[in-house]
C-alpha atoms as a PDB file:
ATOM      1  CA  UNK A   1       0.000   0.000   0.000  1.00  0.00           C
ATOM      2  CA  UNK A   2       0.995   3.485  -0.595  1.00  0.00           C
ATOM      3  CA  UNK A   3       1.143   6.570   1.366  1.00  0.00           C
ATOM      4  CA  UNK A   4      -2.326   7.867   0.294  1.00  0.00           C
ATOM      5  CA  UNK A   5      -3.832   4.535   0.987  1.00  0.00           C
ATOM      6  CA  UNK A   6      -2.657   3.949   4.792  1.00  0.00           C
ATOM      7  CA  UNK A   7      -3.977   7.701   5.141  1.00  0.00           C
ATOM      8  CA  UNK A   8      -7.084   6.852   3.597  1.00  0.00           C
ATOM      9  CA  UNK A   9      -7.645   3.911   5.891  1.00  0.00           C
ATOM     10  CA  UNK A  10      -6.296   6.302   9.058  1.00  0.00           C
ATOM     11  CA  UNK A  11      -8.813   8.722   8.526  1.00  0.00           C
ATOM     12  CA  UNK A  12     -11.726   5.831   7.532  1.00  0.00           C
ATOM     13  CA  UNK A  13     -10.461   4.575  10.984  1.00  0.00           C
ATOM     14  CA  UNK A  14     -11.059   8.073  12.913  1.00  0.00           C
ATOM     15  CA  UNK A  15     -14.775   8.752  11.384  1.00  0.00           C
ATOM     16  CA  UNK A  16     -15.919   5.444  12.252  1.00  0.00           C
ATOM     17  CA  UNK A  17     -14.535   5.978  15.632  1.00  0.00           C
ATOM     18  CA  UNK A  18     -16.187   9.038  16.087  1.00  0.00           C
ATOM     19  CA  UNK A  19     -19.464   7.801  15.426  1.00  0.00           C
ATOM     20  CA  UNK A  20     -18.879   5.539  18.763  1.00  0.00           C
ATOM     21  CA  UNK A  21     -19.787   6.042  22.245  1.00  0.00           C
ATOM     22  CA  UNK A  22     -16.918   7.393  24.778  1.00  0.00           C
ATOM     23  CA  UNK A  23     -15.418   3.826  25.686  1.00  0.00           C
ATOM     24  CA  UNK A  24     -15.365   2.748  22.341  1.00  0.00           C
ATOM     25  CA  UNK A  25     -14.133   6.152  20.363  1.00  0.00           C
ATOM     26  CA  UNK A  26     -11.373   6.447  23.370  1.00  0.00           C
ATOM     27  CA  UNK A  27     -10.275   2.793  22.722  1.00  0.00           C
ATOM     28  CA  UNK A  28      -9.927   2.992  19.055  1.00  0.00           C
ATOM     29  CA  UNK A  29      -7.831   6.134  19.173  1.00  0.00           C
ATOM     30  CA  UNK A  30      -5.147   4.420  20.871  1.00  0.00           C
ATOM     31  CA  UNK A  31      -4.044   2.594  17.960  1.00  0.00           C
ATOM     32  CA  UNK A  32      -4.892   5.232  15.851  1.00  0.00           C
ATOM     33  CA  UNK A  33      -2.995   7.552  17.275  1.00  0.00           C
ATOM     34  CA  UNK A  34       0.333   5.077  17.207  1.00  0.00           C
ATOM     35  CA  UNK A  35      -0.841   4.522  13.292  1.00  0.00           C
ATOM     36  CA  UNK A  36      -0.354   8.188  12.620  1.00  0.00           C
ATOM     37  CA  UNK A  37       2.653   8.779  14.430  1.00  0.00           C
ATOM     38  CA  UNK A  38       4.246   5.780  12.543  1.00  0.00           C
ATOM     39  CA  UNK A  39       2.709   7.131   8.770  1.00  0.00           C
ATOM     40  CA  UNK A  40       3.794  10.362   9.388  1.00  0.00           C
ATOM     41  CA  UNK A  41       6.678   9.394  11.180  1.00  0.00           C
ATOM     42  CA  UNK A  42       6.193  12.383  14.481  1.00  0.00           C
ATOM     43  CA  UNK A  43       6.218  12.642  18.153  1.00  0.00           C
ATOM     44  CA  UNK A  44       3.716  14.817  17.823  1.00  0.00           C
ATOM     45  CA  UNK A  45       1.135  12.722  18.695  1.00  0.00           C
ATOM     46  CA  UNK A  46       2.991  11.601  22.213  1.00  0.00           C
ATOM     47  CA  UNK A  47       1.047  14.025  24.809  1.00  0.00           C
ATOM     48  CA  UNK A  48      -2.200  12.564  23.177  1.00  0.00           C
ATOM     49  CA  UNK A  49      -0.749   8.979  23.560  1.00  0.00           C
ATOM     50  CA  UNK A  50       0.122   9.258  26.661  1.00  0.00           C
ATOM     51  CA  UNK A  51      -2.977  11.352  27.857  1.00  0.00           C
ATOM     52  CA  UNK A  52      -5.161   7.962  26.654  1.00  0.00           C
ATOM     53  CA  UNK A  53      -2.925   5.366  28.013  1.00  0.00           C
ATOM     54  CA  UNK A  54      -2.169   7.542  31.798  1.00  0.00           C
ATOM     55  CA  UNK A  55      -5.696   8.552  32.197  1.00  0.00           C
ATOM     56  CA  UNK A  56      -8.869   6.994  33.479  1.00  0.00           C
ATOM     57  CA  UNK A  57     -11.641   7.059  30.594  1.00  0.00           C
ATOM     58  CA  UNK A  58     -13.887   8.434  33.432  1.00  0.00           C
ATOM     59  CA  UNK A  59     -11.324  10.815  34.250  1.00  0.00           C
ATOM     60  CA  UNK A  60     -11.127  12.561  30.012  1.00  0.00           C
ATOM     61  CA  UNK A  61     -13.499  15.287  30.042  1.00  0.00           C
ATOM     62  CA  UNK A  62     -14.862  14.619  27.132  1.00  0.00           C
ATOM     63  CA  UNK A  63     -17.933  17.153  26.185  1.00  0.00           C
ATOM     64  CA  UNK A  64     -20.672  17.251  23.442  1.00  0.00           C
ATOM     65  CA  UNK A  65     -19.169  20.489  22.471  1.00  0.00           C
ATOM     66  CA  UNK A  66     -15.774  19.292  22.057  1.00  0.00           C
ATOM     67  CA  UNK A  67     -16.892  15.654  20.081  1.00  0.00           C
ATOM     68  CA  UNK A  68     -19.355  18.198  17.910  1.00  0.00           C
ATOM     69  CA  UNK A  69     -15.675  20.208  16.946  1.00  0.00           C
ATOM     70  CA  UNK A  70     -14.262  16.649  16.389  1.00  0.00           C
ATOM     71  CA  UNK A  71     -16.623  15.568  13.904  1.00  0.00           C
ATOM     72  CA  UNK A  72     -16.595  19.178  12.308  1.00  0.00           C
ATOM     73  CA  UNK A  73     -13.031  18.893  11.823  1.00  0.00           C
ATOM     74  CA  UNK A  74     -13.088  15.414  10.805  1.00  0.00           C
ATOM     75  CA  UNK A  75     -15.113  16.431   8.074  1.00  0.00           C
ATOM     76  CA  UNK A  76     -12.198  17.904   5.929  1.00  0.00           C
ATOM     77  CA  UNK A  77      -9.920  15.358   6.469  1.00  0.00           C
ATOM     78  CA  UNK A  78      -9.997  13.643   2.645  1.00  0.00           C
ATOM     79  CA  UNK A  79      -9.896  17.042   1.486  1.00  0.00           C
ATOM     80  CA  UNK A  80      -6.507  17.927   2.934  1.00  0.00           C
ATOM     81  CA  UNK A  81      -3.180  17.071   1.983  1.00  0.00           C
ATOM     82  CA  UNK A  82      -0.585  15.034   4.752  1.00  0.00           C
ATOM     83  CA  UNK A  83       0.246  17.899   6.736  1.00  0.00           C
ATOM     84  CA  UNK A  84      -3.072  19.173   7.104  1.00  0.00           C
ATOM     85  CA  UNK A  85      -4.374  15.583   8.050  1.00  0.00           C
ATOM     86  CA  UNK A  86      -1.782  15.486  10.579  1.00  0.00           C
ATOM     87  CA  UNK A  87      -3.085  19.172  12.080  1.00  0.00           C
ATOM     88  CA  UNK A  88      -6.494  18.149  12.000  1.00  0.00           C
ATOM     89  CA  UNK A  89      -5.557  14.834  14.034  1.00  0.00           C
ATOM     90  CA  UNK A  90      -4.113  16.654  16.567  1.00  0.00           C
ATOM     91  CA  UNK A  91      -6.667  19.628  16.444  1.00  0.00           C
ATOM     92  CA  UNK A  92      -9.685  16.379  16.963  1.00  0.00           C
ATOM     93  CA  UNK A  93      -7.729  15.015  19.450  1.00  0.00           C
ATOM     94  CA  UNK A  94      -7.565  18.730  21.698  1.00  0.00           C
ATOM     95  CA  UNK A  95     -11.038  18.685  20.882  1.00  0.00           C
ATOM     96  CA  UNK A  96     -12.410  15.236  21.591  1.00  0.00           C
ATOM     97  CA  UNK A  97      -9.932  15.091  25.286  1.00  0.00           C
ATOM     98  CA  UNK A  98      -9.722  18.342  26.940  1.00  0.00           C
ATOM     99  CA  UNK A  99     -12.430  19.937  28.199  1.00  0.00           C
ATOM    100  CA  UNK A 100     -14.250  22.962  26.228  1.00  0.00           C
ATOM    101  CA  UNK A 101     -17.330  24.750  26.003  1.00  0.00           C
ATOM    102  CA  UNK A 102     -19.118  26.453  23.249  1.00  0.00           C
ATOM    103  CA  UNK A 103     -19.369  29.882  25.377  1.00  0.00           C
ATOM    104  CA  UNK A 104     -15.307  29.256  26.510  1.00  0.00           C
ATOM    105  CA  UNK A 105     -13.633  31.066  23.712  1.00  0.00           C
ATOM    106  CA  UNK A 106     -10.942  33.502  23.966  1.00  0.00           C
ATOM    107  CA  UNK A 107     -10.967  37.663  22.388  1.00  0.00           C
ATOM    108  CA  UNK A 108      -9.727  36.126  19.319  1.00  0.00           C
ATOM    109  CA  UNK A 109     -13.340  33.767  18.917  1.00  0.00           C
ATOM    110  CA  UNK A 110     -11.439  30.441  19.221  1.00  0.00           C
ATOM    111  CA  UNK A 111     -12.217  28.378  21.857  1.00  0.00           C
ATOM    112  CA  UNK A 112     -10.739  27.616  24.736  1.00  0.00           C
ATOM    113  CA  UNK A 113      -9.055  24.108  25.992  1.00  0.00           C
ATOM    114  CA  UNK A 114      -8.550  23.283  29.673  1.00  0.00           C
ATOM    115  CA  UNK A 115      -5.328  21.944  30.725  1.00  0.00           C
ATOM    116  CA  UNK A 116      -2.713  21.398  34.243  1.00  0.00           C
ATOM    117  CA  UNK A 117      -0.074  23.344  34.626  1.00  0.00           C
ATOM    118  CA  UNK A 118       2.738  20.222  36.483  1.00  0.00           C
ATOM    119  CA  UNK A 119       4.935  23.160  37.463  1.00  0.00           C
ATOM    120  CA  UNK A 120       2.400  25.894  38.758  1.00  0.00           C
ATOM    121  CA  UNK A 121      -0.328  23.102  40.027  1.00  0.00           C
ATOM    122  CA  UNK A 122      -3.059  25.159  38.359  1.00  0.00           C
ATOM    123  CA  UNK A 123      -5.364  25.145  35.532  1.00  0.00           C
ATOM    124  CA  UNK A 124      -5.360  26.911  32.409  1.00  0.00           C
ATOM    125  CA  UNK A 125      -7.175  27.863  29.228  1.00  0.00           C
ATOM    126  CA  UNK A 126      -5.597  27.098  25.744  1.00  0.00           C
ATOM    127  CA  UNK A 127      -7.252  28.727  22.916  1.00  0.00           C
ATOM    128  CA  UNK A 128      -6.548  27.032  19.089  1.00  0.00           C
ATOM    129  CA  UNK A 129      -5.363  30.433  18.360  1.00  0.00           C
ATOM    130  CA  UNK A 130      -2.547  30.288  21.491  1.00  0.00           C
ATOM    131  CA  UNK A 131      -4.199  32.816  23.864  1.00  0.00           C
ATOM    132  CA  UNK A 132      -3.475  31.487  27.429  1.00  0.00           C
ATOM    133  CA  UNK A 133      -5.161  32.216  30.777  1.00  0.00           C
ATOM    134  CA  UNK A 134      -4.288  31.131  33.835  1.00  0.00           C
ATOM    135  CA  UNK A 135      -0.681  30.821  33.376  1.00  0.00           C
ATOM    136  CA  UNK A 136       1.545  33.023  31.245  1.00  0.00           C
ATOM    137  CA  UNK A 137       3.535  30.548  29.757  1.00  0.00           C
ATOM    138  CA  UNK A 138       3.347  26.386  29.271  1.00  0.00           C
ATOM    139  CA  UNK A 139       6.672  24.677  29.118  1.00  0.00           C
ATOM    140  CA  UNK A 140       6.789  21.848  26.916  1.00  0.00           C
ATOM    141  CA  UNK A 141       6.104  18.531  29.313  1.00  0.00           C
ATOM    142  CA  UNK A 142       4.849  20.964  32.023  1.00  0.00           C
ATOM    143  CA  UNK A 143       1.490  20.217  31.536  1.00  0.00           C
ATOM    144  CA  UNK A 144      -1.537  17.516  30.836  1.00  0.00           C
ATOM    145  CA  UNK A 145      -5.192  17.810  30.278  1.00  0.00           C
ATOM    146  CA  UNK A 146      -7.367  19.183  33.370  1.00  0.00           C
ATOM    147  CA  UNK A 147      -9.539  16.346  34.871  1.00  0.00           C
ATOM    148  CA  UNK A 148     -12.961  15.725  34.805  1.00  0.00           C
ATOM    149  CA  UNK A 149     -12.816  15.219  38.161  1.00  0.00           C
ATOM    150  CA  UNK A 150     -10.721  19.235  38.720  1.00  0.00           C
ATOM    151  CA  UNK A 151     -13.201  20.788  36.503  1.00  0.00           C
ATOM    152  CA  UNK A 152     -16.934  22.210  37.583  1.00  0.00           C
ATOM    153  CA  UNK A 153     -18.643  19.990  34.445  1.00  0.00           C
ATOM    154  CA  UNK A 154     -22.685  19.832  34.149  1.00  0.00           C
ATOM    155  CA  UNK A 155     -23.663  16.505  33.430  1.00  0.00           C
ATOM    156  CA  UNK A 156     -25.740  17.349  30.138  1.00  0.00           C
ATOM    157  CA  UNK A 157     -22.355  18.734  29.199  1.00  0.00           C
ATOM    158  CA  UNK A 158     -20.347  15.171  28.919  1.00  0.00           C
ATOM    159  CA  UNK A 159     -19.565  13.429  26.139  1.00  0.00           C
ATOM    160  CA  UNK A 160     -21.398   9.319  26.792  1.00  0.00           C
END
């Protein structure tokens, strides 16, 4: 098989996935994630690797807001060439396991993604567009998703 193929049958893996409840779409990203970092040969998709493999499903605060950005985004994917399918992995992936809300979005309209700061023991707001608040700056390994469990979640707002 050729490039375009196993990318074909990555991205045929992620919408089928997505169409699954939480156990199951969490499950199947595991090996999809280590499928994409092999095809496109990146660490990039290490923090979301080892966010699914250190962290409790019940603990991923996964929201209807965030899986409704997922499947948005997912939506482009055969439209895109590599390095925009690997963007839009990792911009599902933000969506589908950190914690967001339609009316959480920074000056600049995008919206915001809650993480833990390691080295300040707080959390913060990540915008797609790289507005922080919370913490002035992130160091690289200094930080993992925020909790479902740290964060003040309505019910009607998870992700099942």
């Amino acid at each position: 098989m050729n490039f375009s193929s196993h990318q074909n049958n990555l991205i045929s893996k992620i919408e089928s996935a997505l169409s699954k409840s939480k156990v199951g779409l969490v499950s199947d990203f595991k090996p999809i994630l280590s499928q994409a970092k092999s095809l496109y040969k990146t660490d990039d998709f290490d923090f979301w690797l080892k966010t699914l493999g250190e962290t409790e499903i019940d603990q991923l605060p996964m929201t209807n807001c965030g899986h409704k950005e997922a499947v948005g985004a997912s939506k482009w994917l055969r439209k895109e060439n590599k390095n925009r399918v690997k963007g839009t992995i990792l911009y599902i992936c933000e969506s589908l396991f950190t914690y967001s809300h339609e009316d959480e979005n920074c000056e600049l309209q995008g919206i915001f993604h809650f993480y833990y700061s390691t080295s300040e023991k707080c959390i913060f707001k990540k915008s797609e567009m790289g507005i922080l608040e919370g913490v002035s700056e992130v160091e690289p390994g200094s930080y993992r998703i925020a909790k479902a469990s740290e964060l003040d979640i309505q019910v009607g707002e998870l992700y099942a």
